[in-house]
C-alpha atoms as a PDB file:
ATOM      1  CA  UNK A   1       0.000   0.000   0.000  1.00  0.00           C
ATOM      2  CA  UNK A   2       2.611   2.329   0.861  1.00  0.00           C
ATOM      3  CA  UNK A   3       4.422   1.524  -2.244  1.00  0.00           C
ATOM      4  CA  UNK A   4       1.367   2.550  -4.336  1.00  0.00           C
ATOM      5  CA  UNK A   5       1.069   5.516  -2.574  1.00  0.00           C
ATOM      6  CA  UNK A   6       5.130   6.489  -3.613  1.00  0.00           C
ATOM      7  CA  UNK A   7       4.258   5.723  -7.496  1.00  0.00           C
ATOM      8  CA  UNK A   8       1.204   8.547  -7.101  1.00  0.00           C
ATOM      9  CA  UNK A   9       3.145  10.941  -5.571  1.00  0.00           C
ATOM     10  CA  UNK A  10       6.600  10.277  -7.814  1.00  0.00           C
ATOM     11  CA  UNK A  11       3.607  10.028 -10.720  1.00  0.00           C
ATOM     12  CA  UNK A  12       2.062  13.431  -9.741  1.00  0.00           C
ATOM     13  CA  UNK A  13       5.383  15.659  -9.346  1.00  0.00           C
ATOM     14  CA  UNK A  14       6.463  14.170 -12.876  1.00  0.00           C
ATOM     15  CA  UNK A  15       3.182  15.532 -14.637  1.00  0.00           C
ATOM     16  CA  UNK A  16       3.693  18.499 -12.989  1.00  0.00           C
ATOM     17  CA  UNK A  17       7.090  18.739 -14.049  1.00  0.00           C
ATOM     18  CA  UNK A  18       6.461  18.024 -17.604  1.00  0.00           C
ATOM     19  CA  UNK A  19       3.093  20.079 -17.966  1.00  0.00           C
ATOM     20  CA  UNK A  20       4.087  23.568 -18.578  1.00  0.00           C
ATOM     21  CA  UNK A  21       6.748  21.980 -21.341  1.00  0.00           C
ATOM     22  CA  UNK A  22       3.938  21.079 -23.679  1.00  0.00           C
ATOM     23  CA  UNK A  23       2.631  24.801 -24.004  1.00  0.00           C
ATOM     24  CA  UNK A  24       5.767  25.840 -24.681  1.00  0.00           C
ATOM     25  CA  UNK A  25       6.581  22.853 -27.645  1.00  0.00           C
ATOM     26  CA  UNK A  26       3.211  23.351 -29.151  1.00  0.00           C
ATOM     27  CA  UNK A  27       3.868  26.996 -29.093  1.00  0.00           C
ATOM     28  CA  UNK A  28       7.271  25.663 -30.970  1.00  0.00           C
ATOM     29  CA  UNK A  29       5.168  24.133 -33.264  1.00  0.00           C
ATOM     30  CA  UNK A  30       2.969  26.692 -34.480  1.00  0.00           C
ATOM     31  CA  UNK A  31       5.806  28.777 -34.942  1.00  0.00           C
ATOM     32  CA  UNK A  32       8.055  25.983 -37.388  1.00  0.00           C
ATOM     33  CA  UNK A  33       4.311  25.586 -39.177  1.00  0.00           C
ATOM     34  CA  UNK A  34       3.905  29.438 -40.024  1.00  0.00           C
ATOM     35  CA  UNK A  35       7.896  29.542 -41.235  1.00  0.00           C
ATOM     36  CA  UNK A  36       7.028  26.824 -43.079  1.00  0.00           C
ATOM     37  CA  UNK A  37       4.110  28.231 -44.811  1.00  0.00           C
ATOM     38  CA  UNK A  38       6.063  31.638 -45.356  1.00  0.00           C
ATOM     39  CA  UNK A  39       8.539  29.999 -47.228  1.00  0.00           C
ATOM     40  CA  UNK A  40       6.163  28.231 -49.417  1.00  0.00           C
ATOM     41  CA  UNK A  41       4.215  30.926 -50.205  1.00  0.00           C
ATOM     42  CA  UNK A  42       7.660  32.916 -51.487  1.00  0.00           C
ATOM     43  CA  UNK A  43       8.341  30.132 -53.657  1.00  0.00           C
ATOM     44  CA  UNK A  44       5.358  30.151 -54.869  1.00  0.00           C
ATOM     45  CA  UNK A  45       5.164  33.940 -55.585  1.00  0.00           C
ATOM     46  CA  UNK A  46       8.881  33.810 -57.185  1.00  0.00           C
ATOM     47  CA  UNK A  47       7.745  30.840 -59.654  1.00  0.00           C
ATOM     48  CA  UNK A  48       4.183  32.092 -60.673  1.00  0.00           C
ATOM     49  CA  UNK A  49       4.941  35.576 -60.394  1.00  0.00           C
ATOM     50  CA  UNK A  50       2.021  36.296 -57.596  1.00  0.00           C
ATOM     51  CA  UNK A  51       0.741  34.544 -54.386  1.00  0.00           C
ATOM     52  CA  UNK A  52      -2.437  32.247 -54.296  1.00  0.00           C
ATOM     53  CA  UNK A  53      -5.889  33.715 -54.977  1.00  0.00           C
ATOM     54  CA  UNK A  54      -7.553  34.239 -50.884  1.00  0.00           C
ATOM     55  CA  UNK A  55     -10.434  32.549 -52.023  1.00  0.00           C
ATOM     56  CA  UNK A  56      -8.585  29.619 -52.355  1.00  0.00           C
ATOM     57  CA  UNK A  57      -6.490  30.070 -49.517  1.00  0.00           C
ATOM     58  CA  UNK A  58      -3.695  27.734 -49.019  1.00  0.00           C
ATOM     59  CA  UNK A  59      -5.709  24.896 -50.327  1.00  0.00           C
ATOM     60  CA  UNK A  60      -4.072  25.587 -53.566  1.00  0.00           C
ATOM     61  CA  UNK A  61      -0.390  24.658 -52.490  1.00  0.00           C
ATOM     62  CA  UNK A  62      -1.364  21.682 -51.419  1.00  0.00           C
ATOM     63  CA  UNK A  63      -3.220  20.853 -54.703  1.00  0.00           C
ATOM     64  CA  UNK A  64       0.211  21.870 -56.803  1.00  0.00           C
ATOM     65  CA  UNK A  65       1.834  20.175 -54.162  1.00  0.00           C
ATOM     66  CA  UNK A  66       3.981  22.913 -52.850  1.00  0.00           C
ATOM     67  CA  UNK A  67       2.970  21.426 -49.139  1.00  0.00           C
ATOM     68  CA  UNK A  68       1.823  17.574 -48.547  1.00  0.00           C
ATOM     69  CA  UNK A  69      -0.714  18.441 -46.022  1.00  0.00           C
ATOM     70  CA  UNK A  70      -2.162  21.763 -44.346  1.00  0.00           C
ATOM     71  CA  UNK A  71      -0.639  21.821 -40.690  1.00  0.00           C
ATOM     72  CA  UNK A  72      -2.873  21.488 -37.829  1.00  0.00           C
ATOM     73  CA  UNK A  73      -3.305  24.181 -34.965  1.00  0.00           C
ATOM     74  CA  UNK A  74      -1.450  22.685 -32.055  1.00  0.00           C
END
């Protein structure tokens, strides 16, 4: 019983520990994703001489396959 109650408590101060890291790698992430798209959307300015209609939005890279998916909001 005792021994249970170490593994919570060990348990507990690890997820507390690691918590506040995960805001801070999906903020990471968002910020690689919109680089990302930046740098796309250059490349596809400097090749087609303009950037994608907003209508379409970046649907349209994906279709010429400038991207291989549209990243997700973390």
């Amino acid at each position: 019983m005792v021994g249970l109650v170490i593994v919570g408590v060990i348990a507990a101060a690890g997820t507390l520990t690691v918590m506040p890291h995960c805001t801070f790698l999906k903020a990471d992430q968002a910020r690689l994703d919109i680089d990302a798209i930046g740098k796309v959307l250059r490349l596809y300015a400097q090749k087609t001489g303009h950037y994608p209609d907003p209508a379409v939005g970046l649907d349209e890279l994906v279709r010429l396959q400038y991207l291989s998916r549209l990243p997700l909001d973390p």
